[in-house]
Protein backbone atom coordinates (compact mmCIF):
# COMPACT_ATOMS: atom_id res chain seq x y z
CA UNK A 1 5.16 -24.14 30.43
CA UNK A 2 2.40 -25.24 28.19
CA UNK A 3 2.02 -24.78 24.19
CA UNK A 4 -1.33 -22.63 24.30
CA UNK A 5 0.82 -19.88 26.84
CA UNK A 6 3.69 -19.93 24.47
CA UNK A 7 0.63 -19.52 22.04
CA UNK A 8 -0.69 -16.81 23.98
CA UNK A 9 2.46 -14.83 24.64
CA UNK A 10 3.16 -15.01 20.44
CA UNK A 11 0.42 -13.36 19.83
CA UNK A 12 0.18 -10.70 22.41
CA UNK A 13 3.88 -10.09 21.49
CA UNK A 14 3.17 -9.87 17.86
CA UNK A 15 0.13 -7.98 17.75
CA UNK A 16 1.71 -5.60 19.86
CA UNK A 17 4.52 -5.60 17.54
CA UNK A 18 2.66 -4.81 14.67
CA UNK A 19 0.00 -2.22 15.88
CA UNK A 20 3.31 -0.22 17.28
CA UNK A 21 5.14 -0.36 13.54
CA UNK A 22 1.67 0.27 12.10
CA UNK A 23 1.58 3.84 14.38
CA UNK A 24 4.82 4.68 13.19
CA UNK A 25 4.08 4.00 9.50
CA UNK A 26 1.08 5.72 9.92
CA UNK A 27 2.60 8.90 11.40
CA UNK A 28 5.56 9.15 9.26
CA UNK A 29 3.81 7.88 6.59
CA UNK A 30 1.17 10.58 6.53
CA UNK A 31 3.79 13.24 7.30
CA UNK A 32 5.62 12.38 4.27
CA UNK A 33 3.00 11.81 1.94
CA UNK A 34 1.71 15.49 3.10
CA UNK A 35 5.22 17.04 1.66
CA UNK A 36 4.42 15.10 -1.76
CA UNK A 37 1.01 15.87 -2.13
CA UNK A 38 1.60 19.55 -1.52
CA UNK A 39 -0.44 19.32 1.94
CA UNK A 40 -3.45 17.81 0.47
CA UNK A 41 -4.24 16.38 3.93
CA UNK A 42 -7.35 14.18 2.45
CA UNK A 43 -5.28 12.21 -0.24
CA UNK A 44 -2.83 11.79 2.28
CA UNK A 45 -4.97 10.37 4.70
CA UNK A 46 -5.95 7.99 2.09
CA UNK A 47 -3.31 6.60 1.02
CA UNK A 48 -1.56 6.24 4.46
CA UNK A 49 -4.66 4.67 5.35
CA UNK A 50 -4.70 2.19 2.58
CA UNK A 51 -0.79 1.62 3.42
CA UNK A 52 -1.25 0.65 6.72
CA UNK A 53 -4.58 -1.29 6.53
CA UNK A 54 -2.14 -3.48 3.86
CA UNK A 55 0.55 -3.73 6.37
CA UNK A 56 -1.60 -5.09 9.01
CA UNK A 57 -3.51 -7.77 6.93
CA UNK A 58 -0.28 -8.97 5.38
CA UNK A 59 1.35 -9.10 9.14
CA UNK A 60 -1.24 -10.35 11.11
CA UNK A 61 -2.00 -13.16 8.49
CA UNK A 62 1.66 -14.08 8.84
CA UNK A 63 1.30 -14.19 12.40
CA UNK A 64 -1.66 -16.36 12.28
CA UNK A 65 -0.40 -19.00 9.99
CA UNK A 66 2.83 -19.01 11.88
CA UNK A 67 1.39 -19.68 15.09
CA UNK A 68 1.24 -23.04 14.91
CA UNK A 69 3.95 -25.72 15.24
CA UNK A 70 4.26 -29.41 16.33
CA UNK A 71 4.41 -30.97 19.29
CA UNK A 72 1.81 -30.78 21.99
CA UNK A 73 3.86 -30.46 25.37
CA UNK A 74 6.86 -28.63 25.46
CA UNK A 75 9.36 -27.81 28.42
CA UNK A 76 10.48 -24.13 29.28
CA UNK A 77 12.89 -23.92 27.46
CA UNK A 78 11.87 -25.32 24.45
CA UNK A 79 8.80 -23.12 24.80
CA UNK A 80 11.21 -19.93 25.25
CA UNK A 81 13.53 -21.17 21.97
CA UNK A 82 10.06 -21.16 20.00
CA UNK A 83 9.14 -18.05 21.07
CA UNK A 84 12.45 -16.60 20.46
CA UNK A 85 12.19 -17.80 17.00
CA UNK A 86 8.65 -16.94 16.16
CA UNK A 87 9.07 -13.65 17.47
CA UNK A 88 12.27 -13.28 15.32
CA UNK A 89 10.25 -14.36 12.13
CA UNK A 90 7.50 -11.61 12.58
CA UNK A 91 10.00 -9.08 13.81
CA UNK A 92 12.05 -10.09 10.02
CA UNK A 93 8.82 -9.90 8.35
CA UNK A 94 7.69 -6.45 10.17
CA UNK A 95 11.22 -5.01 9.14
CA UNK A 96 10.16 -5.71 5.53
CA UNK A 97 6.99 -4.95 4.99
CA UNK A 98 8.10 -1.56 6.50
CA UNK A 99 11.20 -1.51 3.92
CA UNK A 100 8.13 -2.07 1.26
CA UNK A 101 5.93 0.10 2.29
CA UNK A 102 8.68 2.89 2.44
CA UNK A 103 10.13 2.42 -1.12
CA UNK A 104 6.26 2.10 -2.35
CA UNK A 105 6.18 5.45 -1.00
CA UNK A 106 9.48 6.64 -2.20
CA UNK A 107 8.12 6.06 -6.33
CA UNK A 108 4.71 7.74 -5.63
CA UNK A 109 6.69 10.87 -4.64
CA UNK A 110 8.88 10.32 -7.30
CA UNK A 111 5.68 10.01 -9.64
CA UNK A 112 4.23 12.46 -8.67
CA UNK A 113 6.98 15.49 -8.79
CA UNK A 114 7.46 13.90 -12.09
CA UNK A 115 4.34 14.99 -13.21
CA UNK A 116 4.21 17.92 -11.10
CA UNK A 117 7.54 19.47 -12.84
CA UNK A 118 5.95 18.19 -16.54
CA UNK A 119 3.90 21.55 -17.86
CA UNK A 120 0.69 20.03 -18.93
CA UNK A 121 -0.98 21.77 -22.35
CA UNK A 122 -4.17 24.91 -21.87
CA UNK A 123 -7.48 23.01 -21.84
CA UNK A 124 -8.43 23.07 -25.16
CA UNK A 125 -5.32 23.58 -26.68
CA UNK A 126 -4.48 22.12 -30.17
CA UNK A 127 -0.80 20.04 -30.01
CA UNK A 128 1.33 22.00 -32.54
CA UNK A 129 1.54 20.03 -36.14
CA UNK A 130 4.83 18.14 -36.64
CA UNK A 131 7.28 20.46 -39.01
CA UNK A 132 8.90 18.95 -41.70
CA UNK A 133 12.89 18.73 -41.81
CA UNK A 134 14.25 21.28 -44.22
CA UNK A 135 15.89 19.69 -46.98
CA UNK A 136 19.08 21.87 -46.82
CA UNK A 137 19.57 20.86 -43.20
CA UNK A 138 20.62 17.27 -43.87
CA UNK A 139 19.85 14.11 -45.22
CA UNK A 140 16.85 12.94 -45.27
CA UNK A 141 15.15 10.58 -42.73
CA UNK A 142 14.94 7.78 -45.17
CA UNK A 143 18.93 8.36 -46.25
CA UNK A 144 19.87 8.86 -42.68
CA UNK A 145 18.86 5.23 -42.02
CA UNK A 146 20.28 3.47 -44.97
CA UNK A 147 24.03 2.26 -44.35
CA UNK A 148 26.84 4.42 -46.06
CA UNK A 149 27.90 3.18 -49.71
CA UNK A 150 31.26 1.57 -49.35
CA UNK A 151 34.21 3.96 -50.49
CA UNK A 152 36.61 2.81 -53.63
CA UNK A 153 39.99 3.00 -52.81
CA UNK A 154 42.98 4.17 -55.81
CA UNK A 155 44.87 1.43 -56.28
């Protein structure tokens, strides 16, 4: 078995790999972002479009600079260990990327039902002026800060 059909079968494996993960992050993805963004289906389709689009270039770029390796002639097995191992790389790389990609999406929901559950102020609305502490009510700011005097003792 020659290097350039290991080479070959890498990257038909691994593309494969990653356009099927892609689909799924896609789908599930858009589903989930569609719950968050209270159905807007065009943000959704943005962002899950700007997800995956980053998942591919970051996957297939480690794909490509992993292809190579050293050695020019390789027997069948050797050629099936390297496969086994490249594959295993991508397939560890795939499995994080999607792990990234879902907690990215996890705190933009989290965001956003943050703001969402935060009542924003009337347009044009004047912020209501700071009232001052009454004096009866306790010390004042500048006393609450300073350290207590030290108590005498009877001796």
């Amino acid at each position: 078995m020659t290097i350039v059909v290991t080479y070959l079968a890498y990257l038909l494996i691994s593309i494969g790999l990653t356009l099927l993960v892609g689909r799924v992050l896609s789908r599930s993805g858009r589903l989930f972002l569609l719950d968050v963004l209270d159905g807007s289906d065009g943000a959704a389709s943005g962002i899950s479009t700007l997800n995956v689009v980053t998942f591919y270039l970051i996957s297939l770029g480690f794909v490509a600079l992993t292809m190579r390796t050293s050695g020019g002639s390789v027997t069948a097995r050797q050629a099936i260990e390297l496969l086994a191992t490249k594959i295993g790389e991508v397939l560890l790389v795939l499995g994080a990327l999607y792990l990234a990609s879902i907690i990215v999406l996890i705190r933009l929901r989290r965001r956003l039902r943050a703001q969402a559950s935060t009542p924003a102020p009337p347009a044009g609305a004047q912020p209501a002026p700071a009232q001052k502490p009454a004096s009866s009510a306790g010390p004042s700011p500048s006393r609450a800060l300073r350290p207590p005097a030290p108590r005498r003792t009877a001796q």
